[in-house]
PDB file of N, CA and C in Angstrom:
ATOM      1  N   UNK A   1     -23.259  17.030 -27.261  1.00  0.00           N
ATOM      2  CA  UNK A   1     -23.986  16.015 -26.530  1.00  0.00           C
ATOM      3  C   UNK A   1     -24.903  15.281 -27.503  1.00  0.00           C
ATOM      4  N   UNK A   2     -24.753  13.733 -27.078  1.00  0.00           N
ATOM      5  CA  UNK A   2     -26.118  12.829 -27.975  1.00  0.00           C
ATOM      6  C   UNK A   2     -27.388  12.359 -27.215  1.00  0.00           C
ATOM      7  N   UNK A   3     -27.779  12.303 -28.009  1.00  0.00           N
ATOM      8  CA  UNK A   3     -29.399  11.411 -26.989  1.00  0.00           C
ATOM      9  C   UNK A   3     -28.734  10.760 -26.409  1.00  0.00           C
ATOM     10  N   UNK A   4     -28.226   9.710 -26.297  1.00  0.00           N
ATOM     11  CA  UNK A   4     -27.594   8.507 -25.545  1.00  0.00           C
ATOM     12  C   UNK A   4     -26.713   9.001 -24.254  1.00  0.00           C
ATOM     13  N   UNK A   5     -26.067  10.573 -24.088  1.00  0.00           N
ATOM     14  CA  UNK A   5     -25.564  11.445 -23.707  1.00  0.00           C
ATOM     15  C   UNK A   5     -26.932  12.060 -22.685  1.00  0.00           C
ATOM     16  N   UNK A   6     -27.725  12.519 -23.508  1.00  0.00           N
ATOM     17  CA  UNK A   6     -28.402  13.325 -22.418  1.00  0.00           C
ATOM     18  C   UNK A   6     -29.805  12.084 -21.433  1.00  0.00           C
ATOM     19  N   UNK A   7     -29.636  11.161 -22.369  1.00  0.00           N
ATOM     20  CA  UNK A   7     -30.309  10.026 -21.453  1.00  0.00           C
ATOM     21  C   UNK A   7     -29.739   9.845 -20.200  1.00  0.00           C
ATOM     22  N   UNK A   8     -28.042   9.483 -20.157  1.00  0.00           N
ATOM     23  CA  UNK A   8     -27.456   9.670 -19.012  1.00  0.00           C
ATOM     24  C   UNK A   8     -27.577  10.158 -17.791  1.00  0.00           C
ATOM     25  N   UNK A   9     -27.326  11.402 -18.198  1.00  0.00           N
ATOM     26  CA  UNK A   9     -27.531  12.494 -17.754  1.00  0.00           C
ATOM     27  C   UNK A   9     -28.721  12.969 -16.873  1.00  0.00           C
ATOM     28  N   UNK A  10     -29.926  12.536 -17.630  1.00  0.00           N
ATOM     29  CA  UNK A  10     -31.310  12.550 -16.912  1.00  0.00           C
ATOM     30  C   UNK A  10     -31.157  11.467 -16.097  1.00  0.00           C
ATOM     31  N   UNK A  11     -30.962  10.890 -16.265  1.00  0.00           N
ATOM     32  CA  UNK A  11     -30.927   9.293 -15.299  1.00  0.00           C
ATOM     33  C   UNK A  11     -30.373  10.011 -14.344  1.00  0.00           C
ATOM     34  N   UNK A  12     -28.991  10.668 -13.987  1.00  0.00           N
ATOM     35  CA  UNK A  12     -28.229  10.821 -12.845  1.00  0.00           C
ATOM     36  C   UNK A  12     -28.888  11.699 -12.301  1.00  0.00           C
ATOM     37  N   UNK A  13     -29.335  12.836 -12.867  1.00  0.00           N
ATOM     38  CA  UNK A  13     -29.992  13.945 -11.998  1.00  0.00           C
ATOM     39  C   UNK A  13     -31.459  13.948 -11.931  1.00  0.00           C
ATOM     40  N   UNK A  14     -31.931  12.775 -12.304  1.00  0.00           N
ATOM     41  CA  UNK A  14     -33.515  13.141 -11.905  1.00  0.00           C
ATOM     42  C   UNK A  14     -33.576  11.829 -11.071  1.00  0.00           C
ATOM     43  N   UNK A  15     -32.644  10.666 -10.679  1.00  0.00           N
ATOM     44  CA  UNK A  15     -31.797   9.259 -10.065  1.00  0.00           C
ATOM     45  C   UNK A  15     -33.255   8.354 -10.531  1.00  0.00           C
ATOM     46  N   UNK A  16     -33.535   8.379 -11.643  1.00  0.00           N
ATOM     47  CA  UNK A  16     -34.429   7.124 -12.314  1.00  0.00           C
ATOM     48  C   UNK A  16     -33.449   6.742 -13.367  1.00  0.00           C
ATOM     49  N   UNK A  17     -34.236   5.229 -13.392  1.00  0.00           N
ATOM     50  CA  UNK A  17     -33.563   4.467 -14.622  1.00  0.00           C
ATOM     51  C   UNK A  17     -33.057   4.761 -16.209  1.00  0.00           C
ATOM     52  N   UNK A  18     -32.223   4.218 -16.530  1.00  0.00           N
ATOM     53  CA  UNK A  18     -31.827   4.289 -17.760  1.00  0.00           C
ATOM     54  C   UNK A  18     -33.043   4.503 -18.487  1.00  0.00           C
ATOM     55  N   UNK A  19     -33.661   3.522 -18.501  1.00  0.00           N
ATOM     56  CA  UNK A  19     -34.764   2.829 -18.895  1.00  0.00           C
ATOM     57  C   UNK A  19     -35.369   3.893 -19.001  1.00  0.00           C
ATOM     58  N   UNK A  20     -35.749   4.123 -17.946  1.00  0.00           N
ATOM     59  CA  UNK A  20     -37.116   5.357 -17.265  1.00  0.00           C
ATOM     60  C   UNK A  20     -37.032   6.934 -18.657  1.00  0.00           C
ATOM     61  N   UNK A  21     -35.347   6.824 -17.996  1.00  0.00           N
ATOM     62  CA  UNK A  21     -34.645   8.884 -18.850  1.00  0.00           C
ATOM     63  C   UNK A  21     -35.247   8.566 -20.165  1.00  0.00           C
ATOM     64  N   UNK A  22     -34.584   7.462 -20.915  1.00  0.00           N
ATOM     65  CA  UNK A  22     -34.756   6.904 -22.210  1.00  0.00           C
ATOM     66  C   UNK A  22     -36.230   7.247 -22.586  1.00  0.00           C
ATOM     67  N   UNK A  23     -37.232   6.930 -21.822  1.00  0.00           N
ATOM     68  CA  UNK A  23     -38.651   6.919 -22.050  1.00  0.00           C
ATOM     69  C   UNK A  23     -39.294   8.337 -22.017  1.00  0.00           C
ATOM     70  N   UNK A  24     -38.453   9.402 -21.077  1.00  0.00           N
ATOM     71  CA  UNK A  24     -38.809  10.679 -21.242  1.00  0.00           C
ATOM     72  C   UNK A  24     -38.513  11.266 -22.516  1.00  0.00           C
ATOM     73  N   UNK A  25     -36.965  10.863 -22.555  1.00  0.00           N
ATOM     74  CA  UNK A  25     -36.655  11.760 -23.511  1.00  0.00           C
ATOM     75  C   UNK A  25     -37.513  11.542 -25.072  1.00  0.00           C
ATOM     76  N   UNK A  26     -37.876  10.434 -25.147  1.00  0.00           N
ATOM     77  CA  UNK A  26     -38.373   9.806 -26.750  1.00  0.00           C
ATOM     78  C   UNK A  26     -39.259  10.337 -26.286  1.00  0.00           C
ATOM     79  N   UNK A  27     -40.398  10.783 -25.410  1.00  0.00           N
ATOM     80  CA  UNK A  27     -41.776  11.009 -25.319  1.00  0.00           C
ATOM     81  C   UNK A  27     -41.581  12.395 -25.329  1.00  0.00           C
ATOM     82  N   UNK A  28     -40.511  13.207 -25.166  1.00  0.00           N
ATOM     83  CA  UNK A  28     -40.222  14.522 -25.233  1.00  0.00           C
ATOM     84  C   UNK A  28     -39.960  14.708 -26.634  1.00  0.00           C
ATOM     85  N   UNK A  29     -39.266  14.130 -27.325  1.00  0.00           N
ATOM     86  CA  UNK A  29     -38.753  14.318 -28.764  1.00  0.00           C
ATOM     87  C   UNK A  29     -39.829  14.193 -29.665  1.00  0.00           C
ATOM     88  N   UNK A  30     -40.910  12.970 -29.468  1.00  0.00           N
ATOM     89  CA  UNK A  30     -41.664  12.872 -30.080  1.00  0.00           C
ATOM     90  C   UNK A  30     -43.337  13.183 -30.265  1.00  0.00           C
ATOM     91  N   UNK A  31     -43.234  14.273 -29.244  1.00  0.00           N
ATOM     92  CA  UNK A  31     -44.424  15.330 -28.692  1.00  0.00           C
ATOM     93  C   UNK A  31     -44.124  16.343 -30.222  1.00  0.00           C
ATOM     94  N   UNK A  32     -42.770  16.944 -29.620  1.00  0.00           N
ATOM     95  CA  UNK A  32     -41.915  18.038 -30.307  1.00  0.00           C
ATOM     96  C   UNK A  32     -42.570  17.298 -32.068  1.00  0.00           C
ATOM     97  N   UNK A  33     -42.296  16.122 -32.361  1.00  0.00           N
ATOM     98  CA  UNK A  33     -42.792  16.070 -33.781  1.00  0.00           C
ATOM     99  C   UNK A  33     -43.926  15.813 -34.198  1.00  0.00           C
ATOM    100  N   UNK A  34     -44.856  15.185 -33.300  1.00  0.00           N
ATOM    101  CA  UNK A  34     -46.280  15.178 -33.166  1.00  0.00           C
ATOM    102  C   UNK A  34     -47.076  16.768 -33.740  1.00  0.00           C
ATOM    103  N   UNK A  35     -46.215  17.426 -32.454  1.00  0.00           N
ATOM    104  CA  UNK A  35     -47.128  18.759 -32.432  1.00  0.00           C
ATOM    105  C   UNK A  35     -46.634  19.725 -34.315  1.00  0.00           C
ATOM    106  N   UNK A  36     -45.017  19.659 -34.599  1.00  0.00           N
ATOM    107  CA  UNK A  36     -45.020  20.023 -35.734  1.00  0.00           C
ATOM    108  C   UNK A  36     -45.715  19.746 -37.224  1.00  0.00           C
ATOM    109  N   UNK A  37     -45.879  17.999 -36.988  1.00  0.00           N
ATOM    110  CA  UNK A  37     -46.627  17.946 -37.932  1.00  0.00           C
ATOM    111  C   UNK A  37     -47.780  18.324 -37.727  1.00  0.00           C
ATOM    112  N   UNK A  38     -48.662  18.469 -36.954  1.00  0.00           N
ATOM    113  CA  UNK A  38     -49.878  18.891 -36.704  1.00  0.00           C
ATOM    114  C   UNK A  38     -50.163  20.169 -37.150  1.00  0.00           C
ATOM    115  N   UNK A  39     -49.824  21.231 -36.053  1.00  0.00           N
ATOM    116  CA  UNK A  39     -49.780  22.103 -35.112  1.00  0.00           C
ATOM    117  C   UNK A  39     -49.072  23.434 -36.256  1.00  0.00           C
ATOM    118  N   UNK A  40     -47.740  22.859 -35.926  1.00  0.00           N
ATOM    119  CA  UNK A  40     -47.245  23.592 -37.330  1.00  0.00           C
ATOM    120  C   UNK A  40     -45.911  24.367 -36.227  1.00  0.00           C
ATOM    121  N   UNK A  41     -45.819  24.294 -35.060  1.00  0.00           N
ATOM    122  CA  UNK A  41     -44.816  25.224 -33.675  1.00  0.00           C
ATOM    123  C   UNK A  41     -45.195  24.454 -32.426  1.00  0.00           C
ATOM    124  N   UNK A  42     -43.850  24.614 -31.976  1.00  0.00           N
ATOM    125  CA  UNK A  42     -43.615  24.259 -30.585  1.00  0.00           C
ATOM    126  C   UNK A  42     -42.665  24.975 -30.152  1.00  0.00           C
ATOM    127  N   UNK A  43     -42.687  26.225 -29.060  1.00  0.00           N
ATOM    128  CA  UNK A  43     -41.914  27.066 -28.557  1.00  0.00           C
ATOM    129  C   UNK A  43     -41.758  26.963 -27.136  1.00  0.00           C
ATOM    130  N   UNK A  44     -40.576  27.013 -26.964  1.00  0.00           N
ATOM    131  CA  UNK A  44     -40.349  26.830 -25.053  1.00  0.00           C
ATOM    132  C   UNK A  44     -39.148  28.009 -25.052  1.00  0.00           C
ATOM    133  N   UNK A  45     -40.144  28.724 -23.835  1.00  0.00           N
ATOM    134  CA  UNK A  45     -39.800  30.385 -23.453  1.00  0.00           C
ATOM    135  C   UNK A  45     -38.511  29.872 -22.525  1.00  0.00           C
ATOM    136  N   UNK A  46     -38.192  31.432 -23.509  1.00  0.00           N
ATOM    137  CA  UNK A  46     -36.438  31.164 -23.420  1.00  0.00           C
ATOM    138  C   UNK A  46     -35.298  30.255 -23.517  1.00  0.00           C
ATOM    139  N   UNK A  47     -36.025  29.415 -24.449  1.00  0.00           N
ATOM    140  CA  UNK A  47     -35.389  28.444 -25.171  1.00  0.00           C
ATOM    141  C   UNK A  47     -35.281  28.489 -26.438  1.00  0.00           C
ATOM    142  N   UNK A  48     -36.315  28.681 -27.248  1.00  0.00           N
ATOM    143  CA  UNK A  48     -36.604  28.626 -28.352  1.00  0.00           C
ATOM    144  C   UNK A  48     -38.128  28.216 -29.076  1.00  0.00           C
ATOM    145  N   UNK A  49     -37.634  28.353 -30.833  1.00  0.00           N
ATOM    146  CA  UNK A  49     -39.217  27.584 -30.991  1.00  0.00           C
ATOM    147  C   UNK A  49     -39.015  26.913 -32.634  1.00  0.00           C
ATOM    148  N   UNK A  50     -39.263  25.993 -32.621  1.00  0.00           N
ATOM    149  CA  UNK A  50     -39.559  25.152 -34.007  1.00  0.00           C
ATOM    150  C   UNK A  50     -40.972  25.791 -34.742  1.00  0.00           C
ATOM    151  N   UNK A  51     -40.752  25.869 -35.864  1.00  0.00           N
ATOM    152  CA  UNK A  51     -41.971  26.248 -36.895  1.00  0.00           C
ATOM    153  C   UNK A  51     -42.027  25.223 -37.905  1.00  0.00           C
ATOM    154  N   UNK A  52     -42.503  25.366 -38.897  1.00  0.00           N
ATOM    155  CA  UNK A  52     -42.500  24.528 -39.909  1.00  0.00           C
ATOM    156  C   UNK A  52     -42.697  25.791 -41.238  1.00  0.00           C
ATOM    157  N   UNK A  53     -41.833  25.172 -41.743  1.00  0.00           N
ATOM    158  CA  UNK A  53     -42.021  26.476 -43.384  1.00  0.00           C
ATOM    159  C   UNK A  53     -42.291  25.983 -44.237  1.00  0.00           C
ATOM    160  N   UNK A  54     -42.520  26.366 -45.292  1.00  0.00           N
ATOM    161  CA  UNK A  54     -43.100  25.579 -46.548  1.00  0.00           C
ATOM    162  C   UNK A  54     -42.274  26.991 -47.406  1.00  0.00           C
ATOM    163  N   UNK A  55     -41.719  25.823 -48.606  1.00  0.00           N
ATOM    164  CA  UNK A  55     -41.091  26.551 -49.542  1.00  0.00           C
ATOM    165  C   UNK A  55     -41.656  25.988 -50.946  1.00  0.00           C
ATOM    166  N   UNK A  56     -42.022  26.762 -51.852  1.00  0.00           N
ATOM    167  CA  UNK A  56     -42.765  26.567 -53.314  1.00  0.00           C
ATOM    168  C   UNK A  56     -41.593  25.757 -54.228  1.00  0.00           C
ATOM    169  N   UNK A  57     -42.535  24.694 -54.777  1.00  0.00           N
ATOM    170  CA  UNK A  57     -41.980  23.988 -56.045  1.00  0.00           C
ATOM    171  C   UNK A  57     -41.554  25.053 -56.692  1.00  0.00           C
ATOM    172  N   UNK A  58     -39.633  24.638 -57.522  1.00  0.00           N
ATOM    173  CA  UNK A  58     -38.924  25.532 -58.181  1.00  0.00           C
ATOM    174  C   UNK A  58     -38.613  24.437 -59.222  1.00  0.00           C
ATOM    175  N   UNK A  59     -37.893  24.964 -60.552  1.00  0.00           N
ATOM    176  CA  UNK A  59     -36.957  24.190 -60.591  1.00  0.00           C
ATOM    177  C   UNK A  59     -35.556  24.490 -60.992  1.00  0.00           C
ATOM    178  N   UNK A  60     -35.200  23.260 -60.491  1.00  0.00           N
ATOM    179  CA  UNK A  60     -32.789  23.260 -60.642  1.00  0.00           C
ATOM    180  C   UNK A  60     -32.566  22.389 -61.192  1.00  0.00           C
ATOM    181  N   UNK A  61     -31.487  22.136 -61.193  1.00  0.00           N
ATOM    182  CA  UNK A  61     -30.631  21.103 -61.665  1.00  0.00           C
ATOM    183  C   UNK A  61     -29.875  20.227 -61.006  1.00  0.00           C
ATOM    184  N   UNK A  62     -29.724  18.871 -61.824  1.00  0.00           N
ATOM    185  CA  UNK A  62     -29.041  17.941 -60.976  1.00  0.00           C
ATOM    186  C   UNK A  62     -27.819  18.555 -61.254  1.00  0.00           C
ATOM    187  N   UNK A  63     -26.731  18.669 -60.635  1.00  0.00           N
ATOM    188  CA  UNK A  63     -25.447  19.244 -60.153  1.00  0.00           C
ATOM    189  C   UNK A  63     -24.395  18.032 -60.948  1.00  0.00           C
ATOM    190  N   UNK A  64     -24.618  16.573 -61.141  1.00  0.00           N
ATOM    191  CA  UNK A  64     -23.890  15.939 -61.336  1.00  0.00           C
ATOM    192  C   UNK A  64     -23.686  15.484 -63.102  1.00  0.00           C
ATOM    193  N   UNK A  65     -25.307  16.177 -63.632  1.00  0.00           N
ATOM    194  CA  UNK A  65     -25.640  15.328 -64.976  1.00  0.00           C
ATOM    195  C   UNK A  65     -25.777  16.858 -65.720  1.00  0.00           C
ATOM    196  N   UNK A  66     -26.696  17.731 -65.026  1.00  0.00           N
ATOM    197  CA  UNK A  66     -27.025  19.574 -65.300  1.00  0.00           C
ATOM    198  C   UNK A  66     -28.437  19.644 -65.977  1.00  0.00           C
ATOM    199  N   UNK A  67     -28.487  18.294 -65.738  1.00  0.00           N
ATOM    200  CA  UNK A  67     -30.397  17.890 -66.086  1.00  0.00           C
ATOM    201  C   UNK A  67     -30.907  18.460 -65.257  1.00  0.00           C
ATOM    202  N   UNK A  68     -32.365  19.140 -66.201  1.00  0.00           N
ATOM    203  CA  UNK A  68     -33.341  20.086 -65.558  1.00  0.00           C
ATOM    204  C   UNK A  68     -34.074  19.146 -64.663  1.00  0.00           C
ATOM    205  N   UNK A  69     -34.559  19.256 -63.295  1.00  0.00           N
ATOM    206  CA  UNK A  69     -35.785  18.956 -62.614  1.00  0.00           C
ATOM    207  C   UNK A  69     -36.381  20.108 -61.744  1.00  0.00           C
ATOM    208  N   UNK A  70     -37.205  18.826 -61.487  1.00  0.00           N
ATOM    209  CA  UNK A  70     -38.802  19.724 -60.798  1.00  0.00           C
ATOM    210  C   UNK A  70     -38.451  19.554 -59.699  1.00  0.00           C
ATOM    211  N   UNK A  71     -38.654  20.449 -58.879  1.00  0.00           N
ATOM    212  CA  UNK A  71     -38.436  20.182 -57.109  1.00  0.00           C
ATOM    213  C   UNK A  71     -40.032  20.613 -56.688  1.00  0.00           C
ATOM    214  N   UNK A  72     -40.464  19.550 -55.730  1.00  0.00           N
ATOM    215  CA  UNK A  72     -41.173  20.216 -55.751  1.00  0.00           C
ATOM    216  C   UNK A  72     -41.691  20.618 -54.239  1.00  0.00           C
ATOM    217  N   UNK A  73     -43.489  21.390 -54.334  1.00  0.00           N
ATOM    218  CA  UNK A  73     -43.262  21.681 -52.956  1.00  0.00           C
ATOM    219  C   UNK A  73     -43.050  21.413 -51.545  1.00  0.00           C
ATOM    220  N   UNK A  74     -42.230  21.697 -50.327  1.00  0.00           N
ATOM    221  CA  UNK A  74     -41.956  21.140 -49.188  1.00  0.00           C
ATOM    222  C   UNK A  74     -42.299  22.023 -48.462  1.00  0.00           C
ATOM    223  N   UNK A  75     -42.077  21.285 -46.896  1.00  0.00           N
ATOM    224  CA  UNK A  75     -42.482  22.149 -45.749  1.00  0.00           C
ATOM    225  C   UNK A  75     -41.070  21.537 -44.793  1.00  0.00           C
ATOM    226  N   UNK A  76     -40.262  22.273 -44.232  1.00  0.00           N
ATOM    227  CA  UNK A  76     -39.326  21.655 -43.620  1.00  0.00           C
ATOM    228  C   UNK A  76     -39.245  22.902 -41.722  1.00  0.00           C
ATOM    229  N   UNK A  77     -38.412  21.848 -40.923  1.00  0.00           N
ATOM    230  CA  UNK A  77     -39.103  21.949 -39.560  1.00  0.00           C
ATOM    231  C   UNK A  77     -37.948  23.298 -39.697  1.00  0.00           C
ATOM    232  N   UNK A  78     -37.795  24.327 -39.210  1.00  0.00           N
ATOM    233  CA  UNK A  78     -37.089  25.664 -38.968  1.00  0.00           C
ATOM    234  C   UNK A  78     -36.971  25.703 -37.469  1.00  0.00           C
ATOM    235  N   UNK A  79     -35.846  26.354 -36.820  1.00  0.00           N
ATOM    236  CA  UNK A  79     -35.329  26.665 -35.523  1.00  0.00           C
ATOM    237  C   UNK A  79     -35.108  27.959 -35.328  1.00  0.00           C
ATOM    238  N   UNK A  80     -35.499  28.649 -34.186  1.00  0.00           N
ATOM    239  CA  UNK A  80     -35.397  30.158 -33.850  1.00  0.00           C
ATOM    240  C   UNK A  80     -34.759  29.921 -32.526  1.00  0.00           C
ATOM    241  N   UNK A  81     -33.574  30.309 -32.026  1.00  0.00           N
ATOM    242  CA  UNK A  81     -33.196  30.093 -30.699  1.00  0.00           C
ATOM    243  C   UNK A  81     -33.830  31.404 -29.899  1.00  0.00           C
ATOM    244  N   UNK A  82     -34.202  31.414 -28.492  1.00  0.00           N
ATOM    245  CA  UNK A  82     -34.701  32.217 -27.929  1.00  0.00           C
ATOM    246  C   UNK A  82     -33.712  33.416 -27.274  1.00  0.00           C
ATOM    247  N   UNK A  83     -34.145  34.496 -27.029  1.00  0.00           N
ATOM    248  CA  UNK A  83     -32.953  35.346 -26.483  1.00  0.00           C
ATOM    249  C   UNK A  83     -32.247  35.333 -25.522  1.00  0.00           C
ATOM    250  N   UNK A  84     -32.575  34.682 -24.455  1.00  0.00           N
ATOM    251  CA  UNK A  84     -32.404  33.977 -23.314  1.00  0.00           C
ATOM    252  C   UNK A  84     -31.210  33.249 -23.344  1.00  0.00           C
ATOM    253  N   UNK A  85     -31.276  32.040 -24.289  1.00  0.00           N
ATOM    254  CA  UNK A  85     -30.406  30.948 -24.468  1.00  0.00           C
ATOM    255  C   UNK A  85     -29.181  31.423 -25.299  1.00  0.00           C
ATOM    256  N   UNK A  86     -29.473  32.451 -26.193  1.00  0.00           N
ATOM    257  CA  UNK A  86     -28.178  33.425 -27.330  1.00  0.00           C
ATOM    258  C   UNK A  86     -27.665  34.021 -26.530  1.00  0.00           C
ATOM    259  N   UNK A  87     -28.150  34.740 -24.797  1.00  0.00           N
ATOM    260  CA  UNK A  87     -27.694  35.658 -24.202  1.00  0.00           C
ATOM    261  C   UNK A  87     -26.829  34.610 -23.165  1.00  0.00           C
ATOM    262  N   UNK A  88     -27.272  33.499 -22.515  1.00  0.00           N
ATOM    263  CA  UNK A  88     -26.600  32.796 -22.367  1.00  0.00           C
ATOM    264  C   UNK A  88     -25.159  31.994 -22.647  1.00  0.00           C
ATOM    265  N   UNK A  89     -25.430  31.467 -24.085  1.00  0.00           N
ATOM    266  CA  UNK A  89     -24.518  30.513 -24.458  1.00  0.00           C
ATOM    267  C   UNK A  89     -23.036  31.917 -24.965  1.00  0.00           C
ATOM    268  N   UNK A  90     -23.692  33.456 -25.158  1.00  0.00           N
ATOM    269  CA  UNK A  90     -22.529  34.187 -25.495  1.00  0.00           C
ATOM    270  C   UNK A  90     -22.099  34.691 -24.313  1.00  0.00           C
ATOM    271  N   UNK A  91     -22.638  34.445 -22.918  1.00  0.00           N
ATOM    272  CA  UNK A  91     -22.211  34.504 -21.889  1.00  0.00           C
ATOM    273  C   UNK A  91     -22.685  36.319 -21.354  1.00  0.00           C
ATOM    274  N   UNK A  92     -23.572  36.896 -21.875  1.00  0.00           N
ATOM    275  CA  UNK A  92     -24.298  37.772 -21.629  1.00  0.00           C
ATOM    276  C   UNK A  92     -25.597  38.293 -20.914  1.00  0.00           C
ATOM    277  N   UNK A  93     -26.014  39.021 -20.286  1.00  0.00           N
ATOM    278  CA  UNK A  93     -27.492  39.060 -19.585  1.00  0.00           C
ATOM    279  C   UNK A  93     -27.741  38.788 -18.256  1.00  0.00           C
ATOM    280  N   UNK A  94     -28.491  38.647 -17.726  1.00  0.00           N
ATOM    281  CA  UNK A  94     -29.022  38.263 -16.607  1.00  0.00           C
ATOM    282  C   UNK A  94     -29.447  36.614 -16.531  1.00  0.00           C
ATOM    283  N   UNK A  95     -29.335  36.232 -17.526  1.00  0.00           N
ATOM    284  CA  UNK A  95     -29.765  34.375 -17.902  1.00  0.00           C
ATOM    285  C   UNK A  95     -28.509  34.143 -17.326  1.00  0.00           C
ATOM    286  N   UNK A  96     -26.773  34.468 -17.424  1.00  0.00           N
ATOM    287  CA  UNK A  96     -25.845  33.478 -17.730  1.00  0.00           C
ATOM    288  C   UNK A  96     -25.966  33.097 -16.145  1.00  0.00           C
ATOM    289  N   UNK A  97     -25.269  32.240 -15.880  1.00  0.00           N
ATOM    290  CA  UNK A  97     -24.752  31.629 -14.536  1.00  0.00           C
ATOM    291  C   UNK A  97     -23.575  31.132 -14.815  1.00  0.00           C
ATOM    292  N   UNK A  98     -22.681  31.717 -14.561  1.00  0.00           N
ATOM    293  CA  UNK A  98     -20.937  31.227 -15.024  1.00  0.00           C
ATOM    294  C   UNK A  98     -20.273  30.477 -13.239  1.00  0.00           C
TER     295      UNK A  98
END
């Protein structure tokens, strides 16, 4: 499924506008990155939770030339799916509804 997909989608089952879903969903997506850059997590029980990690300046190589560089330090957004949704989607638990 795409945004453009689950915009749909909200539109039909919540019966507001294109327009309207469109406006949730970006205000939903962009909470979710608000709060990471901030915050540092955003977790929704039995769903999951975004963190943010930070990994230390190393250095490698460019792969194409074998020139040394510096990488340096980052923080990138990480995903933990919740047990709920793993017990689900493998069709296990008391979550599934088949």
């Amino acid at each position: 499924m795409v945004k453009s997909e689950l915009i749909e989608l909200l539109a039909a089952k919540a019966d507001i506008t294109t327009a309207q879903a469109e406006d949730v969903v970006n205000m939903f997506f962009n909470t979710i990155v608000e709060s990471l850059t901030t915050e540092g997590r955003v977790e929704i029980r039995g769903f999951g939770a975004f963190t943010v990690r930070k990994y230390k300046a190393y250095d490698g190589r460019n792969p194409k030339t074998g020139e040394k560089i510096e990488v340096p330090e980052k923080k990138l957004p990480f995903w933990k799916t919740g047990l709920e949704l793993r017990q689900r989607v493998d069709g296990l638990g008391a979550g599934s509804r088949d």
